[in-house]
Protein backbone atom coordinates (compact mmCIF):
# COMPACT_ATOMS: atom_id res chain seq x y z
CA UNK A 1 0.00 0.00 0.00
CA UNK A 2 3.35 2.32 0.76
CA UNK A 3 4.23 1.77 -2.89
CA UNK A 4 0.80 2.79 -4.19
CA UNK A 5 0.36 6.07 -1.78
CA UNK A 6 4.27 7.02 -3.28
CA UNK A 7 3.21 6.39 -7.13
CA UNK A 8 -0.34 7.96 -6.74
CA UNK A 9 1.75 11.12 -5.03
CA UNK A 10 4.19 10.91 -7.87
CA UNK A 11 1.18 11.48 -10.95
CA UNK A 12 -0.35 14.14 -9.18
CA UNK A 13 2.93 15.61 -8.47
CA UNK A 14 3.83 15.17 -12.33
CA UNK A 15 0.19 16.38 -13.25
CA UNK A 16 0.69 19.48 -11.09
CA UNK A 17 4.07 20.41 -13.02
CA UNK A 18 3.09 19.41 -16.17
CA UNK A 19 -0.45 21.01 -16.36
CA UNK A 20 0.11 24.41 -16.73
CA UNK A 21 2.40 24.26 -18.98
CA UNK A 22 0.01 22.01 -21.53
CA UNK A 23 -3.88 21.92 -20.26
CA UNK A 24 -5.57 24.64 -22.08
CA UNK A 25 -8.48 26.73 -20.98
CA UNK A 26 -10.28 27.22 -24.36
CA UNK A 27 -10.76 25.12 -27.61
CA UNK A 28 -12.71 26.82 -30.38
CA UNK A 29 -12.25 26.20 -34.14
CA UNK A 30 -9.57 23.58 -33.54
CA UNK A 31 -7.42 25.93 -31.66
CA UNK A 32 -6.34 24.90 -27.99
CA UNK A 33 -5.01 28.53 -25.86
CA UNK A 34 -1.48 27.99 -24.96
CA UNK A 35 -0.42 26.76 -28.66
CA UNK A 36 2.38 28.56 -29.99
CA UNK A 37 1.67 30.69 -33.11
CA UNK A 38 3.52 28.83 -34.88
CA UNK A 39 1.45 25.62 -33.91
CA UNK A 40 -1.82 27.75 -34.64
CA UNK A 41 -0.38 28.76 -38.42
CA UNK A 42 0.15 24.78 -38.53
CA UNK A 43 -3.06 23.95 -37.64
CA UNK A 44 -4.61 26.68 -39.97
CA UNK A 45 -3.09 25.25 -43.13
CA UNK A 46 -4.19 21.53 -41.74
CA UNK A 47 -7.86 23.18 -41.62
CA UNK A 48 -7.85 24.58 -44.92
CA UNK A 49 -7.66 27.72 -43.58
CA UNK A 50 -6.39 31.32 -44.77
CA UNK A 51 -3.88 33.05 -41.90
CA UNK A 52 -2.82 36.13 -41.71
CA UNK A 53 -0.10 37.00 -39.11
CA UNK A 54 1.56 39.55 -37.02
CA UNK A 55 4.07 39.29 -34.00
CA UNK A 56 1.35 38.81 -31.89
CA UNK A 57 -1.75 37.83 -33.80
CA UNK A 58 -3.40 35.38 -36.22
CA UNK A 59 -5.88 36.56 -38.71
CA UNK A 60 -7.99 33.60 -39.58
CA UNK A 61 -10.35 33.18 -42.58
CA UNK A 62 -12.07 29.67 -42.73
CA UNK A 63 -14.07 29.06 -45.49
CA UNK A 64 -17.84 28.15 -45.00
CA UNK A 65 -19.50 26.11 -47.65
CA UNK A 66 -22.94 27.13 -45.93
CA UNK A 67 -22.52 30.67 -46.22
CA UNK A 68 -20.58 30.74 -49.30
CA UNK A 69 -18.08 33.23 -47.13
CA UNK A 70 -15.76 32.89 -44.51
CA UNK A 71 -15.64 32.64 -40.63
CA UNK A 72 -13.03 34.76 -39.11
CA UNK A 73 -11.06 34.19 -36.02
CA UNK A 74 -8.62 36.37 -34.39
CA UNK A 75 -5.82 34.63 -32.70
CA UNK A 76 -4.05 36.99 -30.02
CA UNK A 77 -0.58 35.57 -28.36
CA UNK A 78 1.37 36.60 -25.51
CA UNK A 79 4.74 35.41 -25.03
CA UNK A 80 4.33 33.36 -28.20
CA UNK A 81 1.14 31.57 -26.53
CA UNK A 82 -2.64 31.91 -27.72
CA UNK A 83 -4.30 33.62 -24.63
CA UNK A 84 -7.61 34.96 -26.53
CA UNK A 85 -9.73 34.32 -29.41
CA UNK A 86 -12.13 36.50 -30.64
CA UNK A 87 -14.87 35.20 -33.31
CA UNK A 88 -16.76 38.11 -34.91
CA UNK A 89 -20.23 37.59 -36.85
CA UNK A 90 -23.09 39.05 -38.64
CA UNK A 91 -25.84 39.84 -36.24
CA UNK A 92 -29.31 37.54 -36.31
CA UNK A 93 -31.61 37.06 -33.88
CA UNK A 94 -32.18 33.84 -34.58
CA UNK A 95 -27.99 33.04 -33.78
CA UNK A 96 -27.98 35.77 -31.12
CA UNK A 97 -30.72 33.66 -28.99
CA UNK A 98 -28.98 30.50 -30.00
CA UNK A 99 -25.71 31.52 -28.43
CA UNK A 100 -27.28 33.06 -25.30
CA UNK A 101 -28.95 30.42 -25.13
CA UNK A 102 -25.87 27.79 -24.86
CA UNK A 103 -23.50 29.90 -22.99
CA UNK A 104 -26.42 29.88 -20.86
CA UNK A 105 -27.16 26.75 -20.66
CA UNK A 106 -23.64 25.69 -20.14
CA UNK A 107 -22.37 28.39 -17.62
CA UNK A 108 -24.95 29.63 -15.76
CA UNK A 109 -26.74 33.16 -15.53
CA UNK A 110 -23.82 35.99 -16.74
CA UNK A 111 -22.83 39.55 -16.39
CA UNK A 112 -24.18 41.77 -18.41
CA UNK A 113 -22.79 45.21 -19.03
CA UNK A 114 -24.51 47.88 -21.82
CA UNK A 115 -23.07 51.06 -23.28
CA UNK A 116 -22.49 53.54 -26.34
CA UNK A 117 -19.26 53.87 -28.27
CA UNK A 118 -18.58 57.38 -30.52
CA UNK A 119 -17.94 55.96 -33.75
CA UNK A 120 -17.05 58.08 -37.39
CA UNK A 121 -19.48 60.17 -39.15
CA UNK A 122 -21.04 61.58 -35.46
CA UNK A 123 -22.59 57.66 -34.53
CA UNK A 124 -22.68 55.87 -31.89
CA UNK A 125 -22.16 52.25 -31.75
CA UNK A 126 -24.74 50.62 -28.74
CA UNK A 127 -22.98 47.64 -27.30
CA UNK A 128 -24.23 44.96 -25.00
CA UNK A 129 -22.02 41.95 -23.07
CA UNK A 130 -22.75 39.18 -21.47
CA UNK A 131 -19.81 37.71 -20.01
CA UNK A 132 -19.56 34.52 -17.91
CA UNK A 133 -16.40 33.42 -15.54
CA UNK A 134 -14.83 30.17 -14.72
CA UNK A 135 -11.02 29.27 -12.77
CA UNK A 136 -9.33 29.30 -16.05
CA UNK A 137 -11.74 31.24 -18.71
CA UNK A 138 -14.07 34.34 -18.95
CA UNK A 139 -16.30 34.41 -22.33
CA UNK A 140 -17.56 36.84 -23.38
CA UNK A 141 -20.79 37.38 -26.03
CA UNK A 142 -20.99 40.79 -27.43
CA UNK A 143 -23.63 42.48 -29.49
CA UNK A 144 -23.13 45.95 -31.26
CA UNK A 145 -25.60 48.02 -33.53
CA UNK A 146 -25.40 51.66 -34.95
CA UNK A 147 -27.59 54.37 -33.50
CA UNK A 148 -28.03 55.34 -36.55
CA UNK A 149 -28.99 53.42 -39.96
CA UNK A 150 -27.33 56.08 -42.41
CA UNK A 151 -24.03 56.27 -40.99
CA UNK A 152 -21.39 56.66 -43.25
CA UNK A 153 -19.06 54.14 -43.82
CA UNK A 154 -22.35 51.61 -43.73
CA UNK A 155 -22.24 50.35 -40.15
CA UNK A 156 -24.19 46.84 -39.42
CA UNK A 157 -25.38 45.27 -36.05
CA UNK A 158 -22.45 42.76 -35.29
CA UNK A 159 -22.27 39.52 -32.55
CA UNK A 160 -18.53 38.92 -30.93
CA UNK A 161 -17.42 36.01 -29.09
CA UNK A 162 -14.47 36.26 -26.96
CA UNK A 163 -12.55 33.84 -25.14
CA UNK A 164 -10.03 34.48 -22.78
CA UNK A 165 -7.49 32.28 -21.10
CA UNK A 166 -7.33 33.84 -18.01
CA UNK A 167 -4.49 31.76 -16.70
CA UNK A 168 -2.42 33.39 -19.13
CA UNK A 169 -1.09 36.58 -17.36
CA UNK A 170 -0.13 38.86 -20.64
CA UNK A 171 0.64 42.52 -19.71
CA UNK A 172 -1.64 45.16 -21.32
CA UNK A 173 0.17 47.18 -24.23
């Protein structure tokens, strides 16, 4: 029984060192936060994808045979690891409830936070979060619409999805 207590302490001693360096908060799209970007440009071109890339970000454009367009994913690293993922989309109601409804489902009631952004042309941009919280992540679902439906450039209601590994301590630029 001595032996087994000393191995059983040995895995969760290996599982404590060895976690935070390769369990991984989020998954969405087929990327894991903590990947390296060069592990996420990998995994792009093994998804058919189209990536764009800075020193700290990866511009994603997956094609979607549905849609005949593209889902876009942007891929922000800190110290060369993925820490957040943000998913933009065309606003719907129909996806808006569907996505409220499953982060809801899934996490529980969220945080909800409403305001107004100046935007070009004298516009204001009305935003609305909903943001939910666990030990290693905080999602967050975003709507946006203009105040105004003549706003030049043409400005469209918008949803956001954000996902943030929040075990990931990245200093603000």
């Amino acid at each position: 029984m001595k032996w087994l207590h000393n191995w059983s302490t040995r895995v969760l001693f290996l599982l404590l060192i060895y976690c935070p360096l390769s369990c991984n908060a989020f998954e969405v799209a087929g990327f894991k936060s903590g990947i390296s970007l060069q592990e996420a440009q990998t995994k792009a071109a093994q998804l058919g994808d189209i990536a764009n890339r800075t020193d700290t970000t990866l511009a994603i454009s997956r094609p979607n045979s549905e849609t005949r367009g593209f889902d876009t994913y942007i891929l922000l690293f800190c110290e060369n690891r993925l820490y957040q993922l943000n998913h933009p989309d065309l606003f719907t109601a129909s996806s808006f409830i569907n996505l409220l409804t499953s982060y809801i489902n899934q996490y529980g009631t969220p945080d909800i936070a409403s305001g107004r952004r100046p935007m070009l042309d004298y516009n204001h941009q009305k935003e609305l979060e909903f943001t939910w919280r666990t030990e290693s992540d905080t999602m967050t679902l975003g709507v946006n619409s203009p105040e105004k439906s003549d706003s030049v450039p043409k400005l469209v209601a918008g949803i956001i999805q954000v996902y943030v590994d929040t075990t990931i301590q990245c200093p603000r630029h």
